[in-house]
Protein backbone atom coordinates (compact mmCIF):
# COMPACT_ATOMS: atom_id res chain seq x y z
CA UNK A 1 -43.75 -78.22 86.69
CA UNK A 2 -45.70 -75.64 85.68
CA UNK A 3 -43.49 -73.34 88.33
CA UNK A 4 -40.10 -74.53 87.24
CA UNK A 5 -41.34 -73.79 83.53
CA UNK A 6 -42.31 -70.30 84.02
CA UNK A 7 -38.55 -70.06 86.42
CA UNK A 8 -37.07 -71.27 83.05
CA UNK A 9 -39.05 -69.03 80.61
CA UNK A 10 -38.27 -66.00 82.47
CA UNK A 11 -34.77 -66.49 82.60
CA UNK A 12 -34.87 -67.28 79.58
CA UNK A 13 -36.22 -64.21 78.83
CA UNK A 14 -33.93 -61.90 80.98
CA UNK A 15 -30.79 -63.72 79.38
CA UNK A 16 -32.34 -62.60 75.56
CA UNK A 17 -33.28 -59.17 76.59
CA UNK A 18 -29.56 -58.88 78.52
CA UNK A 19 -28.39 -60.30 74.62
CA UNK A 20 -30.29 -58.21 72.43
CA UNK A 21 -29.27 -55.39 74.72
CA UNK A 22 -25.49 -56.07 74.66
CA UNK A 23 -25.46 -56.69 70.79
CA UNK A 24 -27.58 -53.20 69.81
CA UNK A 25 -24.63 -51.38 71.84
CA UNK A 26 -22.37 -53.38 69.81
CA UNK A 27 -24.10 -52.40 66.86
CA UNK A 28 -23.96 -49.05 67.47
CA UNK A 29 -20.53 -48.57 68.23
CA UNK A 30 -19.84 -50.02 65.25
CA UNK A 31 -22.32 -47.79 63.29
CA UNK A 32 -19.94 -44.66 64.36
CA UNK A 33 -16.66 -46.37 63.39
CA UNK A 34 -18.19 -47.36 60.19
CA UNK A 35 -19.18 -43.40 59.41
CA UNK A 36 -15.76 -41.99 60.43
CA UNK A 37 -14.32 -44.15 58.37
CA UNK A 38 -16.25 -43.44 55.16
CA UNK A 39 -16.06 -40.03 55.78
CA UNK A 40 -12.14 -40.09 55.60
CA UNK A 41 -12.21 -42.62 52.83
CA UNK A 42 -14.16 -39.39 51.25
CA UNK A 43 -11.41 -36.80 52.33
CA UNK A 44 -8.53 -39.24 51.04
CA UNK A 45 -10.73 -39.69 47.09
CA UNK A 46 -11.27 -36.04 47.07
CA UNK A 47 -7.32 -35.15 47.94
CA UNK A 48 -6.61 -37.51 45.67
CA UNK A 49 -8.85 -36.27 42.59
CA UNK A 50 -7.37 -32.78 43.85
CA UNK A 51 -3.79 -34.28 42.91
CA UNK A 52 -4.74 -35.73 39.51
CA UNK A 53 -6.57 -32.74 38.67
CA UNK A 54 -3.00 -30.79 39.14
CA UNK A 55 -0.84 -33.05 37.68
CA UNK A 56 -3.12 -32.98 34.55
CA UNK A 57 -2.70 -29.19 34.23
CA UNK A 58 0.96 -29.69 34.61
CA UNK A 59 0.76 -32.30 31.81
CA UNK A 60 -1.08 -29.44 29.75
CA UNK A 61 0.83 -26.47 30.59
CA UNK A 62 3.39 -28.51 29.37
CA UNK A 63 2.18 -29.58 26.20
CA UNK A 64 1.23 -26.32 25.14
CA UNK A 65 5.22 -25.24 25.73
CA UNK A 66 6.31 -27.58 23.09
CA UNK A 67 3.47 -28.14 20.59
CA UNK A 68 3.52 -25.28 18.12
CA UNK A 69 0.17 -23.64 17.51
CA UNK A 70 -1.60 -23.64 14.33
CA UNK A 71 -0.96 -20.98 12.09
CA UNK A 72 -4.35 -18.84 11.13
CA UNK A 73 -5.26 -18.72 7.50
CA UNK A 74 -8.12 -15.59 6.24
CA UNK A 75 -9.16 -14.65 3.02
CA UNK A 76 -11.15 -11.65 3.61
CA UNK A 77 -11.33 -8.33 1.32
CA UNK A 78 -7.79 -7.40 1.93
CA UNK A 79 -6.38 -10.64 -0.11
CA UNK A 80 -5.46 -14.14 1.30
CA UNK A 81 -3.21 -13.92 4.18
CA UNK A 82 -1.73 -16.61 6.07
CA UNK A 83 0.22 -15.49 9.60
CA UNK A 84 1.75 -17.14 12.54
CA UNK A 85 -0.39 -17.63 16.17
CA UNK A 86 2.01 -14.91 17.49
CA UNK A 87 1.67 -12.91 14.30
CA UNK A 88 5.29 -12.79 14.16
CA UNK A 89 5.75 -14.40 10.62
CA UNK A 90 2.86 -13.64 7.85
CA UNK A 91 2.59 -14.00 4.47
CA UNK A 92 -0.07 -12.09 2.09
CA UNK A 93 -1.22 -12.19 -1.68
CA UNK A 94 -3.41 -9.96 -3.41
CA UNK A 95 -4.23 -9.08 -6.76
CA UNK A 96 -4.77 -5.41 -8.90
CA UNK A 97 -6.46 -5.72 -12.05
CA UNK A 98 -7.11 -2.04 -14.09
CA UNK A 99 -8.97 -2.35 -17.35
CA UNK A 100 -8.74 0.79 -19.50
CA UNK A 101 -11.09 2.18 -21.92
CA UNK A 102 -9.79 5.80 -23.99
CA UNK A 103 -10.89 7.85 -26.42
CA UNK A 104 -9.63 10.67 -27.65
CA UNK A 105 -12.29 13.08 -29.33
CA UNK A 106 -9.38 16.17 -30.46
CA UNK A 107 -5.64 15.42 -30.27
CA UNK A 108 -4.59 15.38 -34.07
CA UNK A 109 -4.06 12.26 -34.29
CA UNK A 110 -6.06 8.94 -35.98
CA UNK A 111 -6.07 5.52 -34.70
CA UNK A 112 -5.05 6.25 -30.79
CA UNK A 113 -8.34 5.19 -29.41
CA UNK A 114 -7.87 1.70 -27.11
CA UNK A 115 -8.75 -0.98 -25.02
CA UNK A 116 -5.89 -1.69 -22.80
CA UNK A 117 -4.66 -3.59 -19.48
CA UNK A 118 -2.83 -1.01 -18.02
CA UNK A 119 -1.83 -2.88 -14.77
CA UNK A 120 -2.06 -6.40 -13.86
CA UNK A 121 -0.19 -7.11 -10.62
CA UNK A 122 -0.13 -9.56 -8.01
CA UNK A 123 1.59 -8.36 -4.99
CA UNK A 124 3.41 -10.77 -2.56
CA UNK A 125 3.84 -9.43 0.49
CA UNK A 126 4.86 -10.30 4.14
CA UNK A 127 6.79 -9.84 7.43
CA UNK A 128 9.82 -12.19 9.02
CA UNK A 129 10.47 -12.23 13.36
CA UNK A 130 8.27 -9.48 13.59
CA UNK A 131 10.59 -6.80 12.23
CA UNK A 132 11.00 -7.76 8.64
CA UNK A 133 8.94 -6.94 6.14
CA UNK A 134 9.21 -8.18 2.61
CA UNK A 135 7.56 -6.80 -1.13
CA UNK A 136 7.80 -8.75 -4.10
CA UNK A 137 5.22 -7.17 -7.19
CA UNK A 138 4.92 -8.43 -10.50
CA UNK A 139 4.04 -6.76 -13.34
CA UNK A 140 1.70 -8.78 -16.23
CA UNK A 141 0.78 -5.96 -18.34
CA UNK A 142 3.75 -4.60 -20.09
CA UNK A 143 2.47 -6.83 -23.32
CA UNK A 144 0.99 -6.47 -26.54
CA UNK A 145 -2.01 -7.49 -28.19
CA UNK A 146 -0.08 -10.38 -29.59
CA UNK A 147 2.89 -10.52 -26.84
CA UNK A 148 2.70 -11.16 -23.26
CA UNK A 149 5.99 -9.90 -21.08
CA UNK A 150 6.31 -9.47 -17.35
CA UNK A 151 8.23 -6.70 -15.16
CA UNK A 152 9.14 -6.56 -11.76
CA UNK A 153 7.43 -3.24 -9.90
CA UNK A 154 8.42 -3.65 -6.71
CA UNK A 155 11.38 -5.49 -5.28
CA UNK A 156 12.78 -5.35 -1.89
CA UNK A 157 12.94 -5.93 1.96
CA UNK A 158 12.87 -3.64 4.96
CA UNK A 159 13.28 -3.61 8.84
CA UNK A 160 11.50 -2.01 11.24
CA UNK A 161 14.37 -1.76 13.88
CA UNK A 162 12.81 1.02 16.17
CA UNK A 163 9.75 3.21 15.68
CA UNK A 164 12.48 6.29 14.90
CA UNK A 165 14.89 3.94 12.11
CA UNK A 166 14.28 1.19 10.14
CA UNK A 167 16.40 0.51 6.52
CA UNK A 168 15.02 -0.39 3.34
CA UNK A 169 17.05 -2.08 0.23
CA UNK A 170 15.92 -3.20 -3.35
CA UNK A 171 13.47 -1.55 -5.95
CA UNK A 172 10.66 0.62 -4.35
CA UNK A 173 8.97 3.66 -5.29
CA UNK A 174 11.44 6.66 -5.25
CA UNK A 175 10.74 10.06 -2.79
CA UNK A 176 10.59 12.55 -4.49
CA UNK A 177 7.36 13.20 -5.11
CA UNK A 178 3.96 12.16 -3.44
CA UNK A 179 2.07 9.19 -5.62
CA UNK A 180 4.87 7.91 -8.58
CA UNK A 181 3.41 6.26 -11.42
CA UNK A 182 -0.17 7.14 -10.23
CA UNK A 183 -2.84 9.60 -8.93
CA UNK A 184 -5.34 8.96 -6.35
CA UNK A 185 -8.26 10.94 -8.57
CA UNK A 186 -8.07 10.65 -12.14
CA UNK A 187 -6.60 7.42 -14.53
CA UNK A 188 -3.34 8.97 -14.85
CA UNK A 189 -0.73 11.14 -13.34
CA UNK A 190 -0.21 14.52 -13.36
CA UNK A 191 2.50 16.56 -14.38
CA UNK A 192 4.97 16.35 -11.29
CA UNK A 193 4.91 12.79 -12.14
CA UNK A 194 6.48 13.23 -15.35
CA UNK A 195 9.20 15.41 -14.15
CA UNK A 196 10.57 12.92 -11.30
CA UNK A 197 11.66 8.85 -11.12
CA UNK A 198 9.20 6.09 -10.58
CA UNK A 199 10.73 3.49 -9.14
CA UNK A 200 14.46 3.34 -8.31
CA UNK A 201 17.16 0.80 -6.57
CA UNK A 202 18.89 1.58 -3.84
CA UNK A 203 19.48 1.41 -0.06
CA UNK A 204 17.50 4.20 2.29
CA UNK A 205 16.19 4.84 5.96
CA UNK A 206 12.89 5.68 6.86
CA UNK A 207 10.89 6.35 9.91
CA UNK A 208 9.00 8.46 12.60
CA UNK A 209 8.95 10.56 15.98
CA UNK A 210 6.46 12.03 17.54
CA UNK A 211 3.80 9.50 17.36
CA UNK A 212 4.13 9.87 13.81
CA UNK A 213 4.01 13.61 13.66
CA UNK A 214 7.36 13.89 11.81
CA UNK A 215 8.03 11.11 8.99
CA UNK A 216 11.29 10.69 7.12
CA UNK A 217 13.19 8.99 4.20
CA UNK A 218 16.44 9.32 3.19
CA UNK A 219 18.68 7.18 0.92
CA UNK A 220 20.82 6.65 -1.83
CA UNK A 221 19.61 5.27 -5.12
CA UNK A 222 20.95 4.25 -8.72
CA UNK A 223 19.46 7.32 -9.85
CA UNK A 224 16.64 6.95 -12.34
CA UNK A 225 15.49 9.67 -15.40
CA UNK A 226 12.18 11.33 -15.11
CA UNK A 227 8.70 9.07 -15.36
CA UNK A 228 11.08 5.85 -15.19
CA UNK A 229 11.48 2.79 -13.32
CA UNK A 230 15.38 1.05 -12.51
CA UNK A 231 14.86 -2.51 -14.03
CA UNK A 232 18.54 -3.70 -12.70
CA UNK A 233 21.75 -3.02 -11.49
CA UNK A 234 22.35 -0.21 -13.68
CA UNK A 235 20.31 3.26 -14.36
CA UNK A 236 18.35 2.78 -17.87
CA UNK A 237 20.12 4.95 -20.49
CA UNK A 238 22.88 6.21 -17.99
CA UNK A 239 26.68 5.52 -18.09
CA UNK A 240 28.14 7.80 -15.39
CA UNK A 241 28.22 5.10 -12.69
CA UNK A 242 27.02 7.34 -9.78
CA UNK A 243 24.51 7.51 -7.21
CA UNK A 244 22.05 9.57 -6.45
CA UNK A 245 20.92 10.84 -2.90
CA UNK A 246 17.30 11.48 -2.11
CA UNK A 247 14.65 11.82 0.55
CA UNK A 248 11.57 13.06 1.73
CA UNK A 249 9.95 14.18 4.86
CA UNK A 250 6.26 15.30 5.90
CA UNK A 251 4.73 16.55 8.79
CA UNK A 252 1.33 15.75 10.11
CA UNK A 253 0.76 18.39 12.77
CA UNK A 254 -2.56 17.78 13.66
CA UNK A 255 -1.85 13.77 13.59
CA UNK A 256 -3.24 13.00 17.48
CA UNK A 257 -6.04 15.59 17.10
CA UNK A 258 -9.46 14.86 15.97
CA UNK A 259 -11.28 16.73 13.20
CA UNK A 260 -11.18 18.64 10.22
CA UNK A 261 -7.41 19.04 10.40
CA UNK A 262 -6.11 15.71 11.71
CA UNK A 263 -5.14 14.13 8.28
CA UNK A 264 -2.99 17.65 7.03
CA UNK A 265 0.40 16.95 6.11
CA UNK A 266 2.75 18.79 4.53
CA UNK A 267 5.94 17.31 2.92
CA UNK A 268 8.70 17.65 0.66
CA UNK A 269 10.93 15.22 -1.70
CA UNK A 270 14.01 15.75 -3.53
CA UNK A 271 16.86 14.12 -5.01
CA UNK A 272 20.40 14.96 -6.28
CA UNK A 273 22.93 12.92 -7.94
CA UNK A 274 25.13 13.02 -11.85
CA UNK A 275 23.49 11.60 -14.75
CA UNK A 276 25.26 11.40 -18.05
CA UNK A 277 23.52 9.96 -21.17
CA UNK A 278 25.16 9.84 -24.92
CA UNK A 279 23.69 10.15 -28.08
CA UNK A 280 22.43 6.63 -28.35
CA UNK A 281 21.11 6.11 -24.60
CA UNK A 282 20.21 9.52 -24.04
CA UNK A 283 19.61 8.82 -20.20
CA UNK A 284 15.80 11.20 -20.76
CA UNK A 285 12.83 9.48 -20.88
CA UNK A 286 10.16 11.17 -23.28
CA UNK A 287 7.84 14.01 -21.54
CA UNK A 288 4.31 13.18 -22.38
CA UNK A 289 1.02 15.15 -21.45
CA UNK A 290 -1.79 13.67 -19.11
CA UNK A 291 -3.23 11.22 -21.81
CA UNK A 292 -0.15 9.98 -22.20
CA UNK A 293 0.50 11.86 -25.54
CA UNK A 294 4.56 12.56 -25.98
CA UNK A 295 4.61 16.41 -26.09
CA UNK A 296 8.48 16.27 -26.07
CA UNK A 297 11.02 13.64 -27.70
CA UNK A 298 14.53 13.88 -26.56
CA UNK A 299 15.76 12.71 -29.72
CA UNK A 300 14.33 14.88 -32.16
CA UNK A 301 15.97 16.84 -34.31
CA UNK A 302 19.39 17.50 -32.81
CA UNK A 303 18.60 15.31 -29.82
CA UNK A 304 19.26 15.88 -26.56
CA UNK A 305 21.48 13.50 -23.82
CA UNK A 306 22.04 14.23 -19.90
CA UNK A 307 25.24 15.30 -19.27
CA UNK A 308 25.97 16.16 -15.84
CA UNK A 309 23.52 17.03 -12.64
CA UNK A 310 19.99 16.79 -12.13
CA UNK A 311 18.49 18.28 -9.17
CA UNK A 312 14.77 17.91 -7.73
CA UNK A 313 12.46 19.20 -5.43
CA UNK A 314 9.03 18.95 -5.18
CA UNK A 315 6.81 20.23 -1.97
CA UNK A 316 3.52 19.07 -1.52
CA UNK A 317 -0.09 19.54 0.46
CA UNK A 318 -2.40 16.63 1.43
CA UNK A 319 -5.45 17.39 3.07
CA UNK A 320 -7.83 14.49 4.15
CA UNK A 321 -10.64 16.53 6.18
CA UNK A 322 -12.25 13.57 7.98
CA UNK A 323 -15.12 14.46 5.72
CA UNK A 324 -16.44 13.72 1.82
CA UNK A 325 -14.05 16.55 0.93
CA UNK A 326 -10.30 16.06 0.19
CA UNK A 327 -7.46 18.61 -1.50
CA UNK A 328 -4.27 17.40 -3.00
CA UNK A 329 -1.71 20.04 -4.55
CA UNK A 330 2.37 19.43 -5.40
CA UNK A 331 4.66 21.24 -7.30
CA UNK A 332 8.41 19.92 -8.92
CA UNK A 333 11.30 22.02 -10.03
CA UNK A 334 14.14 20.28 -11.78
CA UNK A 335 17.22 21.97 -12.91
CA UNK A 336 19.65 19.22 -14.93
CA UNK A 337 22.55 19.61 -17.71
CA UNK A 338 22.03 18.45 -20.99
CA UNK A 339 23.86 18.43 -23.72
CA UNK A 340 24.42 17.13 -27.65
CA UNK A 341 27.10 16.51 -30.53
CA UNK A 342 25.78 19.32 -32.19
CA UNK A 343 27.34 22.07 -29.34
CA UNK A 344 24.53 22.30 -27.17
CA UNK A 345 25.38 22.46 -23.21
CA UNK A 346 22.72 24.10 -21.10
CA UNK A 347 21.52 23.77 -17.57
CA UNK A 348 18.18 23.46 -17.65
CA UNK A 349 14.85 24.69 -15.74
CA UNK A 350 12.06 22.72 -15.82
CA UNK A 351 8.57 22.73 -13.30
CA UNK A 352 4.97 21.28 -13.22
CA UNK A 353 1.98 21.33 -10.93
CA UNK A 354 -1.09 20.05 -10.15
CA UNK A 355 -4.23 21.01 -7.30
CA UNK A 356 -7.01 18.17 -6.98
CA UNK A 357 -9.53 18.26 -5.22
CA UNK A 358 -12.66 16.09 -4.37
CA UNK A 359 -16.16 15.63 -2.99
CA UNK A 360 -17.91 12.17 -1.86
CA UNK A 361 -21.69 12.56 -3.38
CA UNK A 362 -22.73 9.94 -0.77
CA UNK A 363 -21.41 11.66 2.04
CA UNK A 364 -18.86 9.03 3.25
CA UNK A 365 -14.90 10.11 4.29
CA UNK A 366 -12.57 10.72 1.93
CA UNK A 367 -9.04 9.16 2.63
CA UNK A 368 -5.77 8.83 0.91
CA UNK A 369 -6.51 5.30 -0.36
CA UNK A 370 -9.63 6.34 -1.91
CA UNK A 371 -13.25 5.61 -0.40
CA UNK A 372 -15.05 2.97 1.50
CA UNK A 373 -19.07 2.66 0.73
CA UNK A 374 -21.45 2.94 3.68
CA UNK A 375 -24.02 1.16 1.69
CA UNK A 376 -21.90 -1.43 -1.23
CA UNK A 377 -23.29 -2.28 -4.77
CA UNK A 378 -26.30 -4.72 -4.32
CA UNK A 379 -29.43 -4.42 -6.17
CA UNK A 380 -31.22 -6.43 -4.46
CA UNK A 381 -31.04 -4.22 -1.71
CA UNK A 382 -31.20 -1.10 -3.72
CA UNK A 383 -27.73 0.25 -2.98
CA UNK A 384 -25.55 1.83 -4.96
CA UNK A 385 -21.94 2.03 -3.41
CA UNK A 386 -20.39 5.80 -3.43
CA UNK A 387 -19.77 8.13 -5.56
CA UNK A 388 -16.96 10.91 -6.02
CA UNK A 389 -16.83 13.89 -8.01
CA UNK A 390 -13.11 15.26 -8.63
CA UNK A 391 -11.47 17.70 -10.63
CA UNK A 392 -7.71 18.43 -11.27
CA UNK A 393 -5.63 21.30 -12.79
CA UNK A 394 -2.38 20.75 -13.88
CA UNK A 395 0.47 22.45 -15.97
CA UNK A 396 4.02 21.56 -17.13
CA UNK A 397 6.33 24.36 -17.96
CA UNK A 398 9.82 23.32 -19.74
CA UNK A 399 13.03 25.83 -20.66
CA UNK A 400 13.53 28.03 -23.53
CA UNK A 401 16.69 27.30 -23.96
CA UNK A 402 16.01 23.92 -24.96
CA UNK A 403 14.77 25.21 -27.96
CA UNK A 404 15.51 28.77 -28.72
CA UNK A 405 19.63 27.21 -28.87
CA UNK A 406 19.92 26.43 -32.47
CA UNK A 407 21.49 23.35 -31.65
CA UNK A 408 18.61 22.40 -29.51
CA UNK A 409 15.31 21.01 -30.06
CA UNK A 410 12.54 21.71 -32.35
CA UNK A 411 9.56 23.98 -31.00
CA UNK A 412 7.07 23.31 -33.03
CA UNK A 413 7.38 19.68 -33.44
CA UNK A 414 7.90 19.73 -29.39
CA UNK A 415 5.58 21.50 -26.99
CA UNK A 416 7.27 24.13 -24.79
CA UNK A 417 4.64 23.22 -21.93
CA UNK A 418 1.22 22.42 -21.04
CA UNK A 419 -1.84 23.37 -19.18
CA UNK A 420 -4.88 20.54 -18.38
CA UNK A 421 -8.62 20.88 -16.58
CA UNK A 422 -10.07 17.98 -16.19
CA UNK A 423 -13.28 15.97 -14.16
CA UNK A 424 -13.72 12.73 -13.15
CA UNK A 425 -16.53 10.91 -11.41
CA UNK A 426 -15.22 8.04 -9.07
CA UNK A 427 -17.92 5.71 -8.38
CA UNK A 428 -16.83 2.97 -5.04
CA UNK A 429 -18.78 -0.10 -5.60
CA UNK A 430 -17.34 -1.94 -2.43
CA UNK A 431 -13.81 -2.05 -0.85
CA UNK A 432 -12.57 -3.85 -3.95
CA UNK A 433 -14.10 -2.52 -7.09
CA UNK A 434 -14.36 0.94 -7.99
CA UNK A 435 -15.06 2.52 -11.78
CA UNK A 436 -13.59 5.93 -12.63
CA UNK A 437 -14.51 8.11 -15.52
CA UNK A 438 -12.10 11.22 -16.83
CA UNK A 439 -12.77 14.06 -19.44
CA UNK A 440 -9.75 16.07 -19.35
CA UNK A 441 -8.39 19.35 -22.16
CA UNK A 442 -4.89 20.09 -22.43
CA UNK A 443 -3.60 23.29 -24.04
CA UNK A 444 0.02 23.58 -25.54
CA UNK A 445 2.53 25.80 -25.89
CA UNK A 446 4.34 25.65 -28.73
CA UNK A 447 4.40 22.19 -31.27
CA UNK A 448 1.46 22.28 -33.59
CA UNK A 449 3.49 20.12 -36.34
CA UNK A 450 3.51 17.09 -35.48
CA UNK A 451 5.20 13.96 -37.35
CA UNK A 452 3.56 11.06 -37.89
CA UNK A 453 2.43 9.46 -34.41
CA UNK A 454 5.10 11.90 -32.59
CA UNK A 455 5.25 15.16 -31.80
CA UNK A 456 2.86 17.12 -29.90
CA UNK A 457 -0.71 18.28 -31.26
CA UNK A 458 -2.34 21.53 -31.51
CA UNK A 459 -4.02 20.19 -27.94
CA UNK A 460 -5.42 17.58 -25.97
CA UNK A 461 -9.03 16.46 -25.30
CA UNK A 462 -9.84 12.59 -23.73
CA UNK A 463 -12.51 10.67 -21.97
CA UNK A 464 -11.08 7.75 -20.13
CA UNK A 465 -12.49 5.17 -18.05
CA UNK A 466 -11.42 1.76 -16.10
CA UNK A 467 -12.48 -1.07 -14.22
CA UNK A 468 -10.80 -1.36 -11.37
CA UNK A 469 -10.27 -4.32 -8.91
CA UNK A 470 -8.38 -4.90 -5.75
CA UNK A 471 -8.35 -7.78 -3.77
């Protein structure tokens, strides 16, 4: 038995170990199908993420093709603009607020010390496709204490077709001379200003070559009299129904230089055209001195009307030195008919000028737009913005034969012309606000007798100041 049992176990045995054997081959094999197959089940998930991933940037691409992007709104120290992603439409408003204090310490004359707004604009500006620009400028001050009124300064649209032509049409400032209706230095204009248009209507082309070397205008305008703007369709105090042709061009030589003479630019502005007044429009505006004092009145005595051409031309110098120091001269010669119902008929000659110049105190760059602080107004921080001293000359010269024809005008209620020195101190708080300061002397030739609150004095002495802000 005990044989047969041990036959039994061993076989036994052999037949488990010949299983055991047989099924950890089995396992085995098994064990390598099973990896190859998870690692292609891993191939086929990550070709397939690869596929989703791409058909998800399709799906965006796409999206971003139709769905318009959100237009970017800033409201920074250049006013509150709103533009397209592309920049291709914009849309910009911004505000200029002048607050005017003057006193006049020796003119002749009671009761013309002030408080005044003397502008209040908010200018609407912005650009169409890309090549369209557009200007639309109230004006809010032309009131009284007791009145309020509004004017329209600015009035027009403009394409930029190429760098070398673009067309402008509506109310804008006329070319004749550099700055109209305003003077980077001192409160108020010189005389050039008085003798040429400040704002006109009309059609006109402007542009550049050279990389902006060589800049033109050139157009054709209601025609406007001297030191006024064209309100509508027609030329204020004119009836001859013709236009007048005008244009200016400048050259920067230095332009794509560097250094003291990159900002010089030379230019010159004129205008030609038939104006023709009567005796109850008159088509002349009133000449009056740097402080705004009338120093001749067309319709004194005889009076005065236009009555046939008026010719300008005014060259001028700008000098921006890429430094504190700055230099501004121009010059205007007019020659126009005039006549009255009392026999006068005279062409006229008429010219004024004017040099600025001025220095930063603080050492920053003078530009054409004025000057931006290094260090802005803060107290806290013990800054004090910048400061610029200026000074201007300036002189206004007008024909003899305006008054020494009997049928002209009177000399000694009128002035015959005019010579100013003046200084200023500009101080730049920040980019936006900026307080000037003006003591300016006129001397006259000719008037002394004046009439009531017209007529021209025996001279001219001021001190002026304003609050400025632009934003």
């Amino acid at each position: 038995m005990t044989s047969v049992t041990g036959k039994h176990t061993l076989v036994l045995f052999l037949a488990s170990a010949s299983t055991f054997s047989s099924l950890g081959a089995q396992d085995a094999v098994e064990n390598e199908s099973t990896v190859a197959l998870r690692e292609q089940i891993q191939q086929l998930d990550q070709k397939l993420r690869i596929l989703e991933r791409k058909q998800e940037l399709r799906e965006e691409a796409s999206e971003n093709k139709t769905a318009p992007s959100l237009p970017s709104v800033s409201l920074d120290d250049k006013g509150l603009n709103i533009s397209s992603a592309d920049k291709a439409y914009s849309v910009k408003i911004w505000a200029l607020v002048q607050a005017d204090a003057r006193f006049f310490l020796d003119d002749g004359a009671a009761n013309r010390d002030s408080f005044l707004l003397r502008r209040v604009r908010t200018p609407l500006t912005g650009t169409v496709a890309s090549i369209f620009d557009f200007n639309v400028t109230p004006e809010f001050s032309t009131g009284t204490n007791t009145s309020t009124s509004a004017g329209l300064v600015d009035a027009f649209l403009a394409a930029r077709i190429t760098p070398w032509i673009g067309i402008k049409g509506g109310k804008f400032i006329s070319p004749v001379v550099l700055n109209p209706g305003q003077d980077r230095y001192f409160l108020e204009s010189a005389y050039p200003n008085t003798l040429a248009p400040n704002r006109d209507l009309g059609f006109e082309f402007f542009g550049a070559f050279g990389g902006g070397i060589i800049n033109y205008r050139l157009g054709i305008y209601n025609g406007a009299p001297n030191n006024t703007q064209n309100f509508g369709g027609q030329s204020p105090g004119l009836s001859d129904g013709d236009f007048t042709g005008g244009g200016r061009l400048t050259l920067t030589p230095f332009k794509n230089t560097e250094g003291f003479f990159s900002d010089l630019s030379l230019g010159i502005g004129g205008s030609i055209g038939n104006e023709r007044g009567d005796a109850s429009t008159r088509g002349l505006t009133n000449i009056v001195s740097n402080g705004q004092q009338t120093l001749l009145n067309w319709s004194s005595g005889n009076g005065l009307y236009a009555d046939g051409q008026h010719i300008r031309l005014s060259p001028a110098i700008e000098w921006y030195t890429d430094s504190p120091l700055s230099f501004v001269t121009e010059f205007i010669w007019e020659r126009q008919d005039l006549a009255n119902d009392a026999g006068f008929s005279r062409t006229v000659d008429n010219f004024g000028w004017r040099v600025n110049l001025g220095y930063v105190l603080t050492g920053e760059t003078a530009t054409r737009n004025g000057v931006n602080p290094d260090s802005p107004f803060d107290l806290g921080k013990g800054t004090w913005g910048a400061f610029e001293v200026v000074g201007r000359l300036s002189g206004l010269y007008l024909d003899n034969d305006i008054f020494d024809d009997p049928a002209g005008l009177n000399g000694t209620t009128n002035a015959k012309g005019a010579f100013a020195y003046g200084l200023g101190l500009n101080w730049y708080l920040n980019r936006n606000i900026r307080v000037l300061f003006n003591v300016e002397k006129t001397d006259y030739r000719g008037g002394g007798a004046p009439t009531g609150q017209t007529g021209v004095r025996d001279d001219e002495l001021y001190v002026f100041s304003r609050f400025q802000i632009v934003f």
